[in-house]
PDB file of N, CA and C in Angstrom:
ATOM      1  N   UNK A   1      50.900 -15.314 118.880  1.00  0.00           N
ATOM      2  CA  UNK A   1      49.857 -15.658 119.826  1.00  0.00           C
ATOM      3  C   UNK A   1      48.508 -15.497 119.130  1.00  0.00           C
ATOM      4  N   UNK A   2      47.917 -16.460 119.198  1.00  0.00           N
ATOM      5  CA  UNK A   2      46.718 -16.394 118.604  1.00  0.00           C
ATOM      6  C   UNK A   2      45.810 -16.105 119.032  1.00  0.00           C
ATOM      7  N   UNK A   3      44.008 -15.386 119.009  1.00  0.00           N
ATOM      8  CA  UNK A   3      43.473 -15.090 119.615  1.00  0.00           C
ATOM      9  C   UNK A   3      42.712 -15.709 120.477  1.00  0.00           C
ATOM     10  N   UNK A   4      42.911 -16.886 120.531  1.00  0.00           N
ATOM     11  CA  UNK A   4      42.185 -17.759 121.775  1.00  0.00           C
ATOM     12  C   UNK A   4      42.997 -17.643 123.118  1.00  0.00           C
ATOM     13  N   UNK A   5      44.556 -17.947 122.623  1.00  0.00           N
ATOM     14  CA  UNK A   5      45.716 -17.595 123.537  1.00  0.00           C
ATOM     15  C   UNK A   5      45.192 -16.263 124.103  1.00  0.00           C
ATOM     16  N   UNK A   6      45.409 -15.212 123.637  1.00  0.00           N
ATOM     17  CA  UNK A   6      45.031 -14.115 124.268  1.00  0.00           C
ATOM     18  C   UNK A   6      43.948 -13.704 125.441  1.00  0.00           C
ATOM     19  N   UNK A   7      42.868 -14.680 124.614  1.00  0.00           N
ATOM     20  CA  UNK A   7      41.514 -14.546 125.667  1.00  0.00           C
ATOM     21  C   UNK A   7      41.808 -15.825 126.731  1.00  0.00           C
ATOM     22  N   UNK A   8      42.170 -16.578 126.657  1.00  0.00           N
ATOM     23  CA  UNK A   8      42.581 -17.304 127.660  1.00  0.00           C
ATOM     24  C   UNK A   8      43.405 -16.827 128.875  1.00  0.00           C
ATOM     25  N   UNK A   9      44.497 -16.081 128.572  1.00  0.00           N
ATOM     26  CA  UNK A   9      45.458 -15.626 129.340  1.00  0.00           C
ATOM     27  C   UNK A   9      44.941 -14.504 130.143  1.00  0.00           C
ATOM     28  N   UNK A  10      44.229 -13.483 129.539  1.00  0.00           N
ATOM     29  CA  UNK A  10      42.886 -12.655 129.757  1.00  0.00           C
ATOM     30  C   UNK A  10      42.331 -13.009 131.067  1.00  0.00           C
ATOM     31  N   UNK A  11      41.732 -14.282 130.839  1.00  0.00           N
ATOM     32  CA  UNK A  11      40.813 -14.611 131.394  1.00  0.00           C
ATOM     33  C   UNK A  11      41.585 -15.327 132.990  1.00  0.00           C
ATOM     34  N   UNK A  12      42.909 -15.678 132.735  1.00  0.00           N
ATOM     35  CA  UNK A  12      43.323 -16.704 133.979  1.00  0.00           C
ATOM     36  C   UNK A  12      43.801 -14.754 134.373  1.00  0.00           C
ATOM     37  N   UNK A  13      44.257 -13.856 133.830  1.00  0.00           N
ATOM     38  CA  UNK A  13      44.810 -12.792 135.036  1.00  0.00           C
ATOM     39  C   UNK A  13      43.546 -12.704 135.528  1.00  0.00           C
ATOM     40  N   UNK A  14      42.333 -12.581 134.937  1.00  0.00           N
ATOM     41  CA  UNK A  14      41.243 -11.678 135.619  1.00  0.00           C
ATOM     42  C   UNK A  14      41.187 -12.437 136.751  1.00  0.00           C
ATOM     43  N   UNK A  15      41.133 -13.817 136.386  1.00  0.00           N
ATOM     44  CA  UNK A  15      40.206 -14.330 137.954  1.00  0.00           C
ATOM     45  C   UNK A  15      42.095 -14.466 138.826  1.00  0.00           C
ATOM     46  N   UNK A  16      42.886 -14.624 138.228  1.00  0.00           N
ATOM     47  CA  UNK A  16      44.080 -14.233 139.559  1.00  0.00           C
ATOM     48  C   UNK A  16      44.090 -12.810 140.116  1.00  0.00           C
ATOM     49  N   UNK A  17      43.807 -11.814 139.221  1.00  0.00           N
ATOM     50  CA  UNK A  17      43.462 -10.358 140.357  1.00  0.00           C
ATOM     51  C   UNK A  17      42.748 -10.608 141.242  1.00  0.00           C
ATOM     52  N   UNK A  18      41.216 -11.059 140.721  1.00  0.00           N
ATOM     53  CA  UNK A  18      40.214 -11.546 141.439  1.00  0.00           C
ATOM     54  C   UNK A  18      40.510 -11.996 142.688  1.00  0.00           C
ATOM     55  N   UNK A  19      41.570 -13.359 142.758  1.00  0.00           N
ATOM     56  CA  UNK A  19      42.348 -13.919 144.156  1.00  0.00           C
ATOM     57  C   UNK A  19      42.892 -13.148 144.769  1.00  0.00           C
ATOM     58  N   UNK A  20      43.775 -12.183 144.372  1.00  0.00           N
ATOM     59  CA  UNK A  20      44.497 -10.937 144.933  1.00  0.00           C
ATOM     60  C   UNK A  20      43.986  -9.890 145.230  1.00  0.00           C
ATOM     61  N   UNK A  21      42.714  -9.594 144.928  1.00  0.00           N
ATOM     62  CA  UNK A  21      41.858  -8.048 145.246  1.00  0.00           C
ATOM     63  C   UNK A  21      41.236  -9.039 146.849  1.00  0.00           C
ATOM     64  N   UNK A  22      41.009 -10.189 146.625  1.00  0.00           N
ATOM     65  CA  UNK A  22      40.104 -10.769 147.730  1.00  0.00           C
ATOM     66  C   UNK A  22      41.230 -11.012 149.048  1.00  0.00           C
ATOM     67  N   UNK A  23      42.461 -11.714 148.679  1.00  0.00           N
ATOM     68  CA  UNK A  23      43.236 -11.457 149.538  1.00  0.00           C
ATOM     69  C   UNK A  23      43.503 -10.473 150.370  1.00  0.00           C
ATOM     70  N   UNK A  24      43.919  -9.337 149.757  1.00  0.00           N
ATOM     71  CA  UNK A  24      43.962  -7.860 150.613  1.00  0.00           C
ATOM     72  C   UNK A  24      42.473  -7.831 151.015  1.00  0.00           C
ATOM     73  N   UNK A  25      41.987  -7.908 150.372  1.00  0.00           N
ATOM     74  CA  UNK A  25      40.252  -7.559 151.176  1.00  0.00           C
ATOM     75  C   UNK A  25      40.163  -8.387 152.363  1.00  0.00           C
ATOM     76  N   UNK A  26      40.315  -9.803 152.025  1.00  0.00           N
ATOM     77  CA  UNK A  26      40.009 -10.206 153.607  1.00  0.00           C
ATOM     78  C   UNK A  26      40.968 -10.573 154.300  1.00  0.00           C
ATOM     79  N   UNK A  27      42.274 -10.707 153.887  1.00  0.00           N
ATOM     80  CA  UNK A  27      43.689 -10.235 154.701  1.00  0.00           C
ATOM     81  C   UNK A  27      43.321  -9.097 155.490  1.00  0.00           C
ATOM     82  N   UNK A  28      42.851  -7.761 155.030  1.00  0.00           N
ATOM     83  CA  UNK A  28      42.891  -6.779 155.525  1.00  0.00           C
ATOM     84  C   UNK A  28      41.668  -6.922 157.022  1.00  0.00           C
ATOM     85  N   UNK A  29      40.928  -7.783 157.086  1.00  0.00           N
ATOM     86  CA  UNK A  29      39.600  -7.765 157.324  1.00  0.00           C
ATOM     87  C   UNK A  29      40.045  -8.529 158.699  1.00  0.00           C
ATOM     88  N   UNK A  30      40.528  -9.789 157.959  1.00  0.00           N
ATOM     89  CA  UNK A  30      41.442 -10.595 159.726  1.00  0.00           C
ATOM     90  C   UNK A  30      42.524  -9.623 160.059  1.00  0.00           C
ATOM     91  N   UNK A  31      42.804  -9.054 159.749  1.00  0.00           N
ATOM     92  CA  UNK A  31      44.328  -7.987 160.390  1.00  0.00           C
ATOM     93  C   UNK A  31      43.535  -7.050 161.546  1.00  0.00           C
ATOM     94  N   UNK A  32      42.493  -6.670 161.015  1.00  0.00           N
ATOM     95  CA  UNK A  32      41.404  -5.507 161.470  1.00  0.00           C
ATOM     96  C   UNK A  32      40.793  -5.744 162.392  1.00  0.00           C
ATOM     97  N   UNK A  33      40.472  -6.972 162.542  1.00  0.00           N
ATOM     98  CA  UNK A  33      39.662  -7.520 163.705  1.00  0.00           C
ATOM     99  C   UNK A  33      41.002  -7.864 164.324  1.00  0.00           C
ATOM    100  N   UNK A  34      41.942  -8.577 164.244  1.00  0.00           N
ATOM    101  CA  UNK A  34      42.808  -8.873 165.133  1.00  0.00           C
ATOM    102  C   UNK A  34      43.349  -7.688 166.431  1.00  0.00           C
ATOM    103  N   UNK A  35      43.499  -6.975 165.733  1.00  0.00           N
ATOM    104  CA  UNK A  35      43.669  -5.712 166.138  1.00  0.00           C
ATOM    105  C   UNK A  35      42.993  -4.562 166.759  1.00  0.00           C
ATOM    106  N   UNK A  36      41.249  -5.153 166.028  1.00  0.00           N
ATOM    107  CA  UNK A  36      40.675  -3.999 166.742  1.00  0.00           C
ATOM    108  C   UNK A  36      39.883  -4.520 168.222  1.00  0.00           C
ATOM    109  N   UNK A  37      39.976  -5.760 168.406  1.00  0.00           N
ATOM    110  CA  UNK A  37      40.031  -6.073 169.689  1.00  0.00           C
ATOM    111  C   UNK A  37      40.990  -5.107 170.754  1.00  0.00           C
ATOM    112  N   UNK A  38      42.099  -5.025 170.628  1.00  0.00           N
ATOM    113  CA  UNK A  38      43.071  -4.394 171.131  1.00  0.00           C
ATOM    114  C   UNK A  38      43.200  -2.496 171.260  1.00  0.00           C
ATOM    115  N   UNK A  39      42.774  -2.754 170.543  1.00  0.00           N
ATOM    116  CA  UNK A  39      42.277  -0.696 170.064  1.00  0.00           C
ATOM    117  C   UNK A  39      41.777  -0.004 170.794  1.00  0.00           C
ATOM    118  N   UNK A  40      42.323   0.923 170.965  1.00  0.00           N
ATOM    119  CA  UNK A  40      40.784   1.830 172.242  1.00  0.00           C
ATOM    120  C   UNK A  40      40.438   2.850 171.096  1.00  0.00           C
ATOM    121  N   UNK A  41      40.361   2.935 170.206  1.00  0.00           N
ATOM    122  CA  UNK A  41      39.408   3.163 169.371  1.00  0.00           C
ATOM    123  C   UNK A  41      39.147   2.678 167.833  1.00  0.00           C
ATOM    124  N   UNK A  42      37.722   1.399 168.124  1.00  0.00           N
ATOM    125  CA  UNK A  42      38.214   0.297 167.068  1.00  0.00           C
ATOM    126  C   UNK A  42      37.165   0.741 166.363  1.00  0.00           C
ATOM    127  N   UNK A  43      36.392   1.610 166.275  1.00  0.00           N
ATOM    128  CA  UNK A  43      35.273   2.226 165.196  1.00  0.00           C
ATOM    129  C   UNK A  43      35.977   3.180 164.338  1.00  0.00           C
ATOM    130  N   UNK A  44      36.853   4.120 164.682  1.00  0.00           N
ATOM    131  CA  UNK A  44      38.154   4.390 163.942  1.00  0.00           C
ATOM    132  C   UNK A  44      38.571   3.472 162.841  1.00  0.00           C
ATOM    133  N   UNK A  45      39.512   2.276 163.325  1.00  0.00           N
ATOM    134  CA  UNK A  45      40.087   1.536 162.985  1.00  0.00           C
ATOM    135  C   UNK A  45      39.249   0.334 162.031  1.00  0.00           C
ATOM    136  N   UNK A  46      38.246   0.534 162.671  1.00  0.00           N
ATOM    137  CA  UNK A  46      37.128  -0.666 161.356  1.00  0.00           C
ATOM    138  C   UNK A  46      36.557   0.368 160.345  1.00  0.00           C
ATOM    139  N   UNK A  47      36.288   1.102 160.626  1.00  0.00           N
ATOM    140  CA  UNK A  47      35.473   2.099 159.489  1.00  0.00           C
ATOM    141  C   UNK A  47      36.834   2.724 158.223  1.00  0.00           C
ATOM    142  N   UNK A  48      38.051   3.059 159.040  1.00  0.00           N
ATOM    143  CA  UNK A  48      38.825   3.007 157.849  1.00  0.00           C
ATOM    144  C   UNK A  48      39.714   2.268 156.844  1.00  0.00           C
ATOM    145  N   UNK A  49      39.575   0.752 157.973  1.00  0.00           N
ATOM    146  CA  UNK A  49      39.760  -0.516 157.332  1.00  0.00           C
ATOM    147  C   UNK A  49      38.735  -0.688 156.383  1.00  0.00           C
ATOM    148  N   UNK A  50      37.406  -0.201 156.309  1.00  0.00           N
ATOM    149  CA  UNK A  50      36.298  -0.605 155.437  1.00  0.00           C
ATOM    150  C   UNK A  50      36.756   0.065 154.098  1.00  0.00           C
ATOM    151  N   UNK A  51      36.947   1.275 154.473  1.00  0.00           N
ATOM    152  CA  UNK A  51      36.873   2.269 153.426  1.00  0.00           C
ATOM    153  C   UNK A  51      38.149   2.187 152.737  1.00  0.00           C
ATOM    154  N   UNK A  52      39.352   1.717 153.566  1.00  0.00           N
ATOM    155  CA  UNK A  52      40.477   1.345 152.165  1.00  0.00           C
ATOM    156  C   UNK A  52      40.354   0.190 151.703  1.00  0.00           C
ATOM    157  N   UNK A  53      39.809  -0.729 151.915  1.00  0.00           N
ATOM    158  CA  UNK A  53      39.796  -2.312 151.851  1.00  0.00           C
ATOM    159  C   UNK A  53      39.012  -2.035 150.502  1.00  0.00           C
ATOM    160  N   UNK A  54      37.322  -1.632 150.446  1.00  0.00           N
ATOM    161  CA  UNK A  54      36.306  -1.652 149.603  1.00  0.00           C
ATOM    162  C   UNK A  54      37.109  -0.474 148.160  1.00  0.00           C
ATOM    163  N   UNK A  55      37.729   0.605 148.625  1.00  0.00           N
ATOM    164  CA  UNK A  55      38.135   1.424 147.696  1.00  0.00           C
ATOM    165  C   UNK A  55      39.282   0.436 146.666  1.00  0.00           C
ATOM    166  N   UNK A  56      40.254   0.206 147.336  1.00  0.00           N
ATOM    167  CA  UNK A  56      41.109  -0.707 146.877  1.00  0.00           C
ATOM    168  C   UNK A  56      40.813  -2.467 145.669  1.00  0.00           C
ATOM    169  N   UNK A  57      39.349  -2.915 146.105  1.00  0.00           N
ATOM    170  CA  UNK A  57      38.793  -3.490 145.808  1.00  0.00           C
ATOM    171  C   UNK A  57      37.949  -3.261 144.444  1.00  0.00           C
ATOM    172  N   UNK A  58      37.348  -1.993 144.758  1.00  0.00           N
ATOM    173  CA  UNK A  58      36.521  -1.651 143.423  1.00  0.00           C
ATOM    174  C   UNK A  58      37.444  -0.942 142.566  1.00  0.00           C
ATOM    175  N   UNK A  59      38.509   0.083 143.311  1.00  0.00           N
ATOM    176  CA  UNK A  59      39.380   0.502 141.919  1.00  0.00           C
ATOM    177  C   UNK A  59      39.971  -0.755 141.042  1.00  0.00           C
ATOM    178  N   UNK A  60      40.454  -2.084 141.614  1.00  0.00           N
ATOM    179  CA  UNK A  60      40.901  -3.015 141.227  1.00  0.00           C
ATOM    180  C   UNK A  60      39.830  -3.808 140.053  1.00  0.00           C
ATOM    181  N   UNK A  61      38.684  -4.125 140.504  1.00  0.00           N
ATOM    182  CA  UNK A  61      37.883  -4.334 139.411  1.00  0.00           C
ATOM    183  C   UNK A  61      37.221  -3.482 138.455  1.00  0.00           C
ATOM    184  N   UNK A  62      37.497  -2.555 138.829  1.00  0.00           N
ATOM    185  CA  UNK A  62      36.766  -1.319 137.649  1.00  0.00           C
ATOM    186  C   UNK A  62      38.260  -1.714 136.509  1.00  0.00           C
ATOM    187  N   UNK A  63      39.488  -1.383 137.193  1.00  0.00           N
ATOM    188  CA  UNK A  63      40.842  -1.597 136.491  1.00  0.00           C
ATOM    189  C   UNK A  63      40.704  -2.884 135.575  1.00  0.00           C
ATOM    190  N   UNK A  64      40.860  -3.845 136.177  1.00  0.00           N
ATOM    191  CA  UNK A  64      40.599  -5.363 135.563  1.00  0.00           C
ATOM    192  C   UNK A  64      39.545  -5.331 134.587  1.00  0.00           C
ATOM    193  N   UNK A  65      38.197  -5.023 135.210  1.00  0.00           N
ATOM    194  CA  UNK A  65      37.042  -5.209 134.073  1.00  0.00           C
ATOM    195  C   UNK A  65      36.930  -4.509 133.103  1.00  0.00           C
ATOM    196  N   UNK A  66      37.698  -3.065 132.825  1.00  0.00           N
ATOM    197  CA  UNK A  66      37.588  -2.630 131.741  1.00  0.00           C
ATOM    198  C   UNK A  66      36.413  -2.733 130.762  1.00  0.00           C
ATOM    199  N   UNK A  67      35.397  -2.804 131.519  1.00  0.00           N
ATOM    200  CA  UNK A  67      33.898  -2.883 130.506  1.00  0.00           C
ATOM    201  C   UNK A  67      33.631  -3.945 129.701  1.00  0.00           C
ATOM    202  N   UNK A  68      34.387  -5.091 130.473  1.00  0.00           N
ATOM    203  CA  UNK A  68      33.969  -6.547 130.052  1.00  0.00           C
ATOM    204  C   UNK A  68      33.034  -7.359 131.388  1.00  0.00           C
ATOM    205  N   UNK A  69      32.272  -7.617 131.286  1.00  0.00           N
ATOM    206  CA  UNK A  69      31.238  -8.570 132.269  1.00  0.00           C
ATOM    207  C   UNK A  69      31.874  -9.837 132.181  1.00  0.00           C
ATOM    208  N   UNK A  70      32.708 -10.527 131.403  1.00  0.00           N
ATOM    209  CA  UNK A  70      32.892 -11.245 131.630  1.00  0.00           C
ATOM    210  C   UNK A  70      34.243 -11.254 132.290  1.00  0.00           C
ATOM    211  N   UNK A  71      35.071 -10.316 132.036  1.00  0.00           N
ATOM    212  CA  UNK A  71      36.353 -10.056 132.999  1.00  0.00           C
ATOM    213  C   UNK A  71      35.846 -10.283 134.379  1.00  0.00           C
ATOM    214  N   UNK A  72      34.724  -8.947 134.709  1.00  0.00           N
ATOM    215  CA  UNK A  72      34.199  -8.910 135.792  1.00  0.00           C
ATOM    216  C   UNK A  72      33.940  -9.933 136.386  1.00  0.00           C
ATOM    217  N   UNK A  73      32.708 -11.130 136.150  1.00  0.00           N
ATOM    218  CA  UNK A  73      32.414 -12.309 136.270  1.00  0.00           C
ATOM    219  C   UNK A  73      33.670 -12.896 136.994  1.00  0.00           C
ATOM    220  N   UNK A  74      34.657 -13.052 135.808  1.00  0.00           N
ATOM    221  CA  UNK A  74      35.967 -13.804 136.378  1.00  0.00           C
ATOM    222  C   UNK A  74      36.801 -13.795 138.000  1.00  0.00           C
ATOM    223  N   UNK A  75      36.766 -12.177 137.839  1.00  0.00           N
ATOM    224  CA  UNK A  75      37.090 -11.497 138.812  1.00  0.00           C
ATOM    225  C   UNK A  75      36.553 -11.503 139.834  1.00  0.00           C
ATOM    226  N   UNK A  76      34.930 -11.248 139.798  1.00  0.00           N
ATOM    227  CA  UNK A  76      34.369 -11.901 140.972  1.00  0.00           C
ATOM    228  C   UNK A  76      34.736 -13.251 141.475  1.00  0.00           C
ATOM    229  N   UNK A  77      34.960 -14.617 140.778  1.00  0.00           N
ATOM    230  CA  UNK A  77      34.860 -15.344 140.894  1.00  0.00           C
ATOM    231  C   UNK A  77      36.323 -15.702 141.984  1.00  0.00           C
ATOM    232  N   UNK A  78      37.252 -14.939 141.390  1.00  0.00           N
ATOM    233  CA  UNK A  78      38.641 -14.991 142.261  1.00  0.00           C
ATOM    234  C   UNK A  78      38.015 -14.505 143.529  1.00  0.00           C
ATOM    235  N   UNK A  79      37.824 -13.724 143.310  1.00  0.00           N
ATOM    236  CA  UNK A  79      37.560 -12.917 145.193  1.00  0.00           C
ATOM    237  C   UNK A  79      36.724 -13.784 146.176  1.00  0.00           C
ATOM    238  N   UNK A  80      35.687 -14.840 145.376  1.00  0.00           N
ATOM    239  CA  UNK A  80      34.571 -15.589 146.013  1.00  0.00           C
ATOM    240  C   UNK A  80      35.925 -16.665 146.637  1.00  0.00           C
ATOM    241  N   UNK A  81      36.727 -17.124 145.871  1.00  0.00           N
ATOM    242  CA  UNK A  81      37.790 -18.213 146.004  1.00  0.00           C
ATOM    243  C   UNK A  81      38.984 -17.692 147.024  1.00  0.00           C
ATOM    244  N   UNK A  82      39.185 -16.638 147.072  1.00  0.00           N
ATOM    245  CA  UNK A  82      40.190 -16.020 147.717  1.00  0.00           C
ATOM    246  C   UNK A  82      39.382 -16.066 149.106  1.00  0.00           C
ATOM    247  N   UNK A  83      38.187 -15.886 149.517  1.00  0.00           N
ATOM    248  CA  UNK A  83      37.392 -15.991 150.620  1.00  0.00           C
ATOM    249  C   UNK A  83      37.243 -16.859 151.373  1.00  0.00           C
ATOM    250  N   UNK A  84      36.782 -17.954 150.418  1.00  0.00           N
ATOM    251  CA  UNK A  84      36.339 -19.366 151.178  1.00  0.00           C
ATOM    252  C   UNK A  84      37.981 -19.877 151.337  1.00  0.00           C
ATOM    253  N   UNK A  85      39.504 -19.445 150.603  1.00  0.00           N
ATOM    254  CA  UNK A  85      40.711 -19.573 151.221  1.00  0.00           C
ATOM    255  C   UNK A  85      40.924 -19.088 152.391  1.00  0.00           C
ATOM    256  N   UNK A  86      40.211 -17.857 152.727  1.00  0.00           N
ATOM    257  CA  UNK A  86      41.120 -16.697 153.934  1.00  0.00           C
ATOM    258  C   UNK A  86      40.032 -17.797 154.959  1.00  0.00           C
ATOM    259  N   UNK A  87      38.835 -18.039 155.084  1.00  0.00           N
ATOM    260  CA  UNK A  87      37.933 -18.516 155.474  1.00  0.00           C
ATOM    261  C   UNK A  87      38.551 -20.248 155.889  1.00  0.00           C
ATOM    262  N   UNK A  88      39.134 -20.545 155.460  1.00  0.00           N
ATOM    263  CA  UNK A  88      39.570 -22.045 155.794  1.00  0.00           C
ATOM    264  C   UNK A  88      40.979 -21.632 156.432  1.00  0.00           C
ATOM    265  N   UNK A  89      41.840 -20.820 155.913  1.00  0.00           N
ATOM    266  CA  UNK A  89      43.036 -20.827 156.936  1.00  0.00           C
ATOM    267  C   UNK A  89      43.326 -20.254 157.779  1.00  0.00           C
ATOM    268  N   UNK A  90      41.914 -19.165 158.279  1.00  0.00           N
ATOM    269  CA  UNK A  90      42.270 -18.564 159.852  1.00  0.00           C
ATOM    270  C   UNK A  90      41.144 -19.511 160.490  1.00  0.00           C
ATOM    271  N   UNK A  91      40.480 -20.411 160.231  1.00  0.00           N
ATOM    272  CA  UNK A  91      39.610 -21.140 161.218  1.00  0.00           C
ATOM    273  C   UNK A  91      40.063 -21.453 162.551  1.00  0.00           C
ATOM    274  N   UNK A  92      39.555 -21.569 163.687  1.00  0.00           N
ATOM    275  CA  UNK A  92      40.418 -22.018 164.867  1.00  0.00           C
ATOM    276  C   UNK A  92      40.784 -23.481 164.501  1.00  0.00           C
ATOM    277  N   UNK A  93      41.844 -23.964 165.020  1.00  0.00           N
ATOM    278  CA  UNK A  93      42.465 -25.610 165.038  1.00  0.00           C
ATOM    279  C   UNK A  93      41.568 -25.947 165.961  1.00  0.00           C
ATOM    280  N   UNK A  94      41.677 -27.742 165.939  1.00  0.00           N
ATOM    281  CA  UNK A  94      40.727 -28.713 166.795  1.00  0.00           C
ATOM    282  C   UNK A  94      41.774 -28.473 167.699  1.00  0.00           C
ATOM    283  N   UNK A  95      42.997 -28.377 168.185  1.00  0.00           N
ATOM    284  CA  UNK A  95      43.407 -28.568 169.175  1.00  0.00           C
ATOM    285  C   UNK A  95      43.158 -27.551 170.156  1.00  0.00           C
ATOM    286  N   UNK A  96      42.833 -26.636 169.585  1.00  0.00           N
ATOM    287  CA  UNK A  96      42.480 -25.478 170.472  1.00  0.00           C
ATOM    288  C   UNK A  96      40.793 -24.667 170.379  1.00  0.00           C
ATOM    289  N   UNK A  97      39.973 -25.355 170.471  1.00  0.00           N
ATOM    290  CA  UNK A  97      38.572 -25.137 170.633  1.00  0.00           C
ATOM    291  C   UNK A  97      38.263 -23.671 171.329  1.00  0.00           C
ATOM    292  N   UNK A  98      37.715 -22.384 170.761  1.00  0.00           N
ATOM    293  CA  UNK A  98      37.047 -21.336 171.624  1.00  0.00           C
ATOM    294  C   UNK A  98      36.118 -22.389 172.403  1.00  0.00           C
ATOM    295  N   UNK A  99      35.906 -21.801 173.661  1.00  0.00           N
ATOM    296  CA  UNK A  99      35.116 -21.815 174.633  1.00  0.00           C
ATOM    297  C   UNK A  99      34.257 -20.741 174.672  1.00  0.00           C
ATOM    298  N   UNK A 100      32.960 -21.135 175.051  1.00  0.00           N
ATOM    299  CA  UNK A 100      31.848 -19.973 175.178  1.00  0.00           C
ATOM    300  C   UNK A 100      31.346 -19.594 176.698  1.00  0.00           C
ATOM    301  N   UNK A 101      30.947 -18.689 176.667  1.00  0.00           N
ATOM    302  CA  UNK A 101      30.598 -18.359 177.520  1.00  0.00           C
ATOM    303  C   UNK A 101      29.212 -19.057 178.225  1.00  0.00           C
ATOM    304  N   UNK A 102      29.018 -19.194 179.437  1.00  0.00           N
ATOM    305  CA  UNK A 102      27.821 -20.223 179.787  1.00  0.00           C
ATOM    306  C   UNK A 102      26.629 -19.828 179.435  1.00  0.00           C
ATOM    307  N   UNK A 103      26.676 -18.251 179.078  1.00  0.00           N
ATOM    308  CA  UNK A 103      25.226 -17.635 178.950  1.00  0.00           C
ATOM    309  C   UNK A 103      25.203 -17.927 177.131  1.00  0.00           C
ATOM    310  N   UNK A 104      26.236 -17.920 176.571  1.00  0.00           N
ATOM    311  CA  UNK A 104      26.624 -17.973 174.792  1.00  0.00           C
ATOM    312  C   UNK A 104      26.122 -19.299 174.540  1.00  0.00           C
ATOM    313  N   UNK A 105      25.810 -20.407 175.512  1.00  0.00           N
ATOM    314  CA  UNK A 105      25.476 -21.873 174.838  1.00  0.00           C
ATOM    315  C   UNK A 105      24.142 -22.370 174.444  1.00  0.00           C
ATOM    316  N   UNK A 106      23.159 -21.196 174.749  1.00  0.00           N
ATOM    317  CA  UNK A 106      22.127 -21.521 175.097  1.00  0.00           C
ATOM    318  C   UNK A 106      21.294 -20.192 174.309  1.00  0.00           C
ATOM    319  N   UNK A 107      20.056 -20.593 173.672  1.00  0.00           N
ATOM    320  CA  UNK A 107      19.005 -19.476 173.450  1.00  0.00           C
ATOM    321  C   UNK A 107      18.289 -18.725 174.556  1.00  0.00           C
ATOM    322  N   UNK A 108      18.061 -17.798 174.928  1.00  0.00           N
ATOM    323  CA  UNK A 108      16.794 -16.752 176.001  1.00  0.00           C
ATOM    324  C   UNK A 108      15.785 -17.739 175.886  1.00  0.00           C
TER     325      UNK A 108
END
């Protein structure tokens, strides 16, 4: 394996952690809200969703980046992509439109 191979391969795990640190992050994030609707105590339940979600997240890129900026970079770049994914596939469907509330349609 030659050393371009290397930095290449490098470079596609970083930004696939990247997808996978962002997944659990905002997997964890729609799970949390799903749920903490339901909760009778959802400040509990969001504040320690924050705190394993973000811990889990930065141990993962401290791990990955290993004191490369450009790992990092990469890595960010997965998580930005893993977002605008979690972000497009919990959207509501057209067939089923939220409804607002009559006072929600309008500015004061």
């Amino acid at each position: 394996m030659t050393m371009n191979e290397f930095l290449t391969l490098a470079a596609a795990l970083a930004l696939m952690a990247g997808v996978f640190f962002g997944g659990i992050f905002f997997g964890g994030l729609w799970w949390t809200v799903r749920k903490g609707v339901l909760s009778p105590r959802p400040a509990r339940l969001f504040i320690g969703s924050f705190v394993l979600r973000t811990s889990i997240v930065l141990a993962g890129f401290y791990f990955i980046g290993h004191g490369e900026w450009q790992r990092l970079l990469l890595c960010l770049l997965g998580f930005v992509m893993a977002r605008l994914a979690m972000t497009w596939l919990t959207r509501p469907s057209a067939a089923s439109p939220t409804r607002l509330a009559p006072e929600a349609r309008h500015a004061p």
